[in-house]
N, C-alpha and C. Protein backbone atom coordinates (compact mmCIF):
# COMPACT_ATOMS: atom_id res chain seq x y z
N UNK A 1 74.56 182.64 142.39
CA UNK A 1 74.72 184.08 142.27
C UNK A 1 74.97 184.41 140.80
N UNK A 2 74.43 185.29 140.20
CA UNK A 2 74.49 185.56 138.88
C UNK A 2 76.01 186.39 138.87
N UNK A 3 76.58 186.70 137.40
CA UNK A 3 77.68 186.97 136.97
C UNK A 3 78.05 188.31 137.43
N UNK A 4 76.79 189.24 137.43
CA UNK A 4 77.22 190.40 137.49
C UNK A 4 77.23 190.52 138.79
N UNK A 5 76.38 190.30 139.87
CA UNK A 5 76.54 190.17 141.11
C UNK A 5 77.92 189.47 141.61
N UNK A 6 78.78 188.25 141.16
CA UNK A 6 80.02 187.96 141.35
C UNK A 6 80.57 188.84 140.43
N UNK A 7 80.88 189.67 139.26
CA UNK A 7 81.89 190.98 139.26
C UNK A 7 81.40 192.38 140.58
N UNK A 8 80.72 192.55 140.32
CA UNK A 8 80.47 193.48 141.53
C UNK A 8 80.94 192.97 143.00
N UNK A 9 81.38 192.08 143.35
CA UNK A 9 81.88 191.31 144.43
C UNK A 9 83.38 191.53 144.28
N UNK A 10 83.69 191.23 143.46
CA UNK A 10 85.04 191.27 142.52
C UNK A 10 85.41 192.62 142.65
N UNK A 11 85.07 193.75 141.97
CA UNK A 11 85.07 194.88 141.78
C UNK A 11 85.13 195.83 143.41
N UNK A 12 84.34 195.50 144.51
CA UNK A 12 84.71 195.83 145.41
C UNK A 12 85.89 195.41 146.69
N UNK A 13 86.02 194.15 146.57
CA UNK A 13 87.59 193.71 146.89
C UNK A 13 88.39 194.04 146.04
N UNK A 14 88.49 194.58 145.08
CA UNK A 14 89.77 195.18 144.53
C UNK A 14 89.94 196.52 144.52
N UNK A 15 88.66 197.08 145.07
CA UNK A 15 88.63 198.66 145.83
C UNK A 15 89.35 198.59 147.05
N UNK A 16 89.07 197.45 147.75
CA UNK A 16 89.46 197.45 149.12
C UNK A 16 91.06 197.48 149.03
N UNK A 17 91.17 196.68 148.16
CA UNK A 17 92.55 196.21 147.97
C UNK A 17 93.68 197.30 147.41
N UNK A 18 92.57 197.95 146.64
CA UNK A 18 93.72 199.56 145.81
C UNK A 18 93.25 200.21 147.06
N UNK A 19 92.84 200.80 147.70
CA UNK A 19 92.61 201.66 149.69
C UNK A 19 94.02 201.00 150.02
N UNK A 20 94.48 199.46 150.19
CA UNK A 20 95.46 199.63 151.20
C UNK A 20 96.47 199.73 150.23
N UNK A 21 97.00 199.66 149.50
CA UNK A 21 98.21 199.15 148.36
C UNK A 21 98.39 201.42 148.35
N UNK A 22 96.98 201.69 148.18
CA UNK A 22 97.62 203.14 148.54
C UNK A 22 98.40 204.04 149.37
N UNK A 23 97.61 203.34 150.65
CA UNK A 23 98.26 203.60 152.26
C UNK A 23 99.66 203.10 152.26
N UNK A 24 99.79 201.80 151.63
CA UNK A 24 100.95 201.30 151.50
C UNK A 24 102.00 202.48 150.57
N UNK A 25 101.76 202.52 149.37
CA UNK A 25 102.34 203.62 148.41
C UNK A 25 102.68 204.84 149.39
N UNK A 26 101.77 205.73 150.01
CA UNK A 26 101.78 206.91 151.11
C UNK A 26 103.09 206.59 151.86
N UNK A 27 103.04 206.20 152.92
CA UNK A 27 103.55 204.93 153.73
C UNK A 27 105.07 205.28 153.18
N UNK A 28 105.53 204.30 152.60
CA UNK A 28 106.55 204.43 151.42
C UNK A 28 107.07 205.33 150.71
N UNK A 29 106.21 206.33 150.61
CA UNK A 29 106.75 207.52 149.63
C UNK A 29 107.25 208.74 151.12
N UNK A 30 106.33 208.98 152.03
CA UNK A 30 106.53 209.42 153.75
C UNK A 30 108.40 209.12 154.51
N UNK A 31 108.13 207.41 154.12
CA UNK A 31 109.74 207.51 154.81
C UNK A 31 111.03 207.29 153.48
N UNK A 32 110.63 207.69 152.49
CA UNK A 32 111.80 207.85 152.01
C UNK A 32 111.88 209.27 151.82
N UNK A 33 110.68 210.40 151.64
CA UNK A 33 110.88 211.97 151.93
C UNK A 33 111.70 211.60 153.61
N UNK A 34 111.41 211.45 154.66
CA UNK A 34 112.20 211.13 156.26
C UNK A 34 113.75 210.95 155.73
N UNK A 35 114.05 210.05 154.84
CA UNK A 35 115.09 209.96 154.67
C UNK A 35 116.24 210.62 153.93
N UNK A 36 115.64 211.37 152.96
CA UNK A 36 116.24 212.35 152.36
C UNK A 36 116.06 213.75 152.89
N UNK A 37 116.16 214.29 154.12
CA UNK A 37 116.26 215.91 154.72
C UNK A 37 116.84 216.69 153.87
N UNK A 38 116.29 217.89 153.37
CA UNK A 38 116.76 218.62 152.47
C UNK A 38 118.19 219.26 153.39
N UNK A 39 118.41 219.72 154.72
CA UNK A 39 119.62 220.23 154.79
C UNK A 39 120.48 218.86 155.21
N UNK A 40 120.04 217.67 155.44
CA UNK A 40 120.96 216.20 155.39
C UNK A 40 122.38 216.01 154.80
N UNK A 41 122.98 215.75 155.58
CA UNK A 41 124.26 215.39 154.72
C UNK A 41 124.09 213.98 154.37
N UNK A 42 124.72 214.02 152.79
CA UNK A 42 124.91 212.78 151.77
C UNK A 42 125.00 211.19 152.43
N UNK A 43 126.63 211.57 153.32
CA UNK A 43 126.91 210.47 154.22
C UNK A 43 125.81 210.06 155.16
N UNK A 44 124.71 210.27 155.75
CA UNK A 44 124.20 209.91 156.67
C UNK A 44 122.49 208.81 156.09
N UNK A 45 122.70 209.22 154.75
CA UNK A 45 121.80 208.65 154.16
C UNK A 45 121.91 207.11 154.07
N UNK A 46 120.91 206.16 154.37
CA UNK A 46 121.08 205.11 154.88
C UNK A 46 119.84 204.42 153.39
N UNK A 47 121.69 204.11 152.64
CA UNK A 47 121.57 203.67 150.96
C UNK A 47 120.43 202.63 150.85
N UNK A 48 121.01 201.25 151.93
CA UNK A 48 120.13 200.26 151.68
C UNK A 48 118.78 200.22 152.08
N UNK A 49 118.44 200.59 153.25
CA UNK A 49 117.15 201.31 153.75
C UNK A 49 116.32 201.95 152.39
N UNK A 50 117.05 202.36 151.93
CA UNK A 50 116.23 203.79 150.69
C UNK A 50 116.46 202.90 149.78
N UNK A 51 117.32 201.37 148.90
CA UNK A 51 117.17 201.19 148.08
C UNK A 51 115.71 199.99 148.39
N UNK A 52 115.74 199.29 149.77
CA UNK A 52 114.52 198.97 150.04
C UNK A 52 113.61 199.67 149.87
N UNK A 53 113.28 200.30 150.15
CA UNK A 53 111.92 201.03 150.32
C UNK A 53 111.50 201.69 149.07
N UNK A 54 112.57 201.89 148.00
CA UNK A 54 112.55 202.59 146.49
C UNK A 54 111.61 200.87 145.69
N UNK A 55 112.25 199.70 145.82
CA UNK A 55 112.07 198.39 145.93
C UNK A 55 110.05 198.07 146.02
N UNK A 56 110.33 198.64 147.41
CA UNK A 56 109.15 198.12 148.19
C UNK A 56 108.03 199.44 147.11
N UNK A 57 108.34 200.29 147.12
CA UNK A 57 107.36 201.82 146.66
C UNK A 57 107.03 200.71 144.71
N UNK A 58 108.07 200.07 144.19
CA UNK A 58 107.93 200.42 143.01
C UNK A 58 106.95 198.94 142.54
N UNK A 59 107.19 198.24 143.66
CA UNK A 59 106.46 196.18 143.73
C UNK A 59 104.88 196.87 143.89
N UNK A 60 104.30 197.84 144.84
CA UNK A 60 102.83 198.12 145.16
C UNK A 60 102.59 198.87 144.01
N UNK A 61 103.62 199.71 143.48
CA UNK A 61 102.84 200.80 141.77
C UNK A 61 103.03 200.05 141.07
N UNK A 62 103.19 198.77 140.65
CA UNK A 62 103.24 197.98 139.46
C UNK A 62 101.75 196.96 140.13
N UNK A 63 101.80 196.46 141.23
CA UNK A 63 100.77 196.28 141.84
C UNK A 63 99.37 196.44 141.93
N UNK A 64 99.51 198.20 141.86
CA UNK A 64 98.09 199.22 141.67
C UNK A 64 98.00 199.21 140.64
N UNK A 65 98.85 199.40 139.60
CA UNK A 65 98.05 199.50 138.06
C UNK A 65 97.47 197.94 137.91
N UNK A 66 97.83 197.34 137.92
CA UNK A 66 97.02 196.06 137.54
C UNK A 66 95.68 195.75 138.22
N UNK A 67 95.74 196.57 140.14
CA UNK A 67 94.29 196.57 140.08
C UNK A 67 93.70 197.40 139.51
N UNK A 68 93.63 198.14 139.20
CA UNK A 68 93.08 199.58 138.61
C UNK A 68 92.80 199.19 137.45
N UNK A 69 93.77 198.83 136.69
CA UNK A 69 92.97 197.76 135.10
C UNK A 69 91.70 197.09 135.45
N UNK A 70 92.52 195.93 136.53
CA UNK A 70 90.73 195.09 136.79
C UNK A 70 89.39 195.55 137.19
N UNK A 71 89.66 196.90 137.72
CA UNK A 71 88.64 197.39 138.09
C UNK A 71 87.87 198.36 137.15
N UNK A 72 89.14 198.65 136.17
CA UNK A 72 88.38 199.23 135.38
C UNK A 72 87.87 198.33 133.89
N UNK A 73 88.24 197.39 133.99
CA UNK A 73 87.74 196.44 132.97
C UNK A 73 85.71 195.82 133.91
N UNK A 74 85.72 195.52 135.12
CA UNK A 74 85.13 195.08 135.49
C UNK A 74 83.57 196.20 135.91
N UNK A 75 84.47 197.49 135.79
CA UNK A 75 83.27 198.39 136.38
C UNK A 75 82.46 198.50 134.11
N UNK A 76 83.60 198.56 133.46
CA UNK A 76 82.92 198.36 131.84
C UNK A 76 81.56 197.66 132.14
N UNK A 77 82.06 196.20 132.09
CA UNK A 77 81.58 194.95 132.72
C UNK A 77 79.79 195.39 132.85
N UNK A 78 80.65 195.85 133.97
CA UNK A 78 78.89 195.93 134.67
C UNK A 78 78.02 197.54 134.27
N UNK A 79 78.54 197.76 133.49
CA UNK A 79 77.89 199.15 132.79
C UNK A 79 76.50 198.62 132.30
């Protein structure tokens, strides 16, 4: 298989891959709005839950930029 045909291979598994890492991000950003109710009282906020999920939200956006580099180095690539 020639080079550009394996980046273009490349380039679309890491589409696939930024689709779920997004859903994931959504996902994540969904239940920590759930967890903060604007008329909520302070006390009921469930710290470790929200410092997970602040955790979990910030591992997939450090995540996505790096695919998003590769993809955008790779779509250059194949210009």
């Amino acid at each position: 298989m020639s080079e550009r045909n394996e980046n273009w291979g490349r380039r679309e598994s890491l589409r696939r891959i930024e689709k779920t890492l997004l859903a994931e991000i959504r996902s994540h950003r969904e239940s920590i709005r759930a967890l903060l109710p604007i008329g909520g009282e302070v006390q009921d906020i469930d710290g470790e839950y929200l410092f997970s999920l602040a955790v979990g939200l910030n591992d997939r956006l450090v995540e996505l930029r790096g695919v998003e580099q590769k993809i955008a180095i790779l779509s250059r690539e194949l210009e």
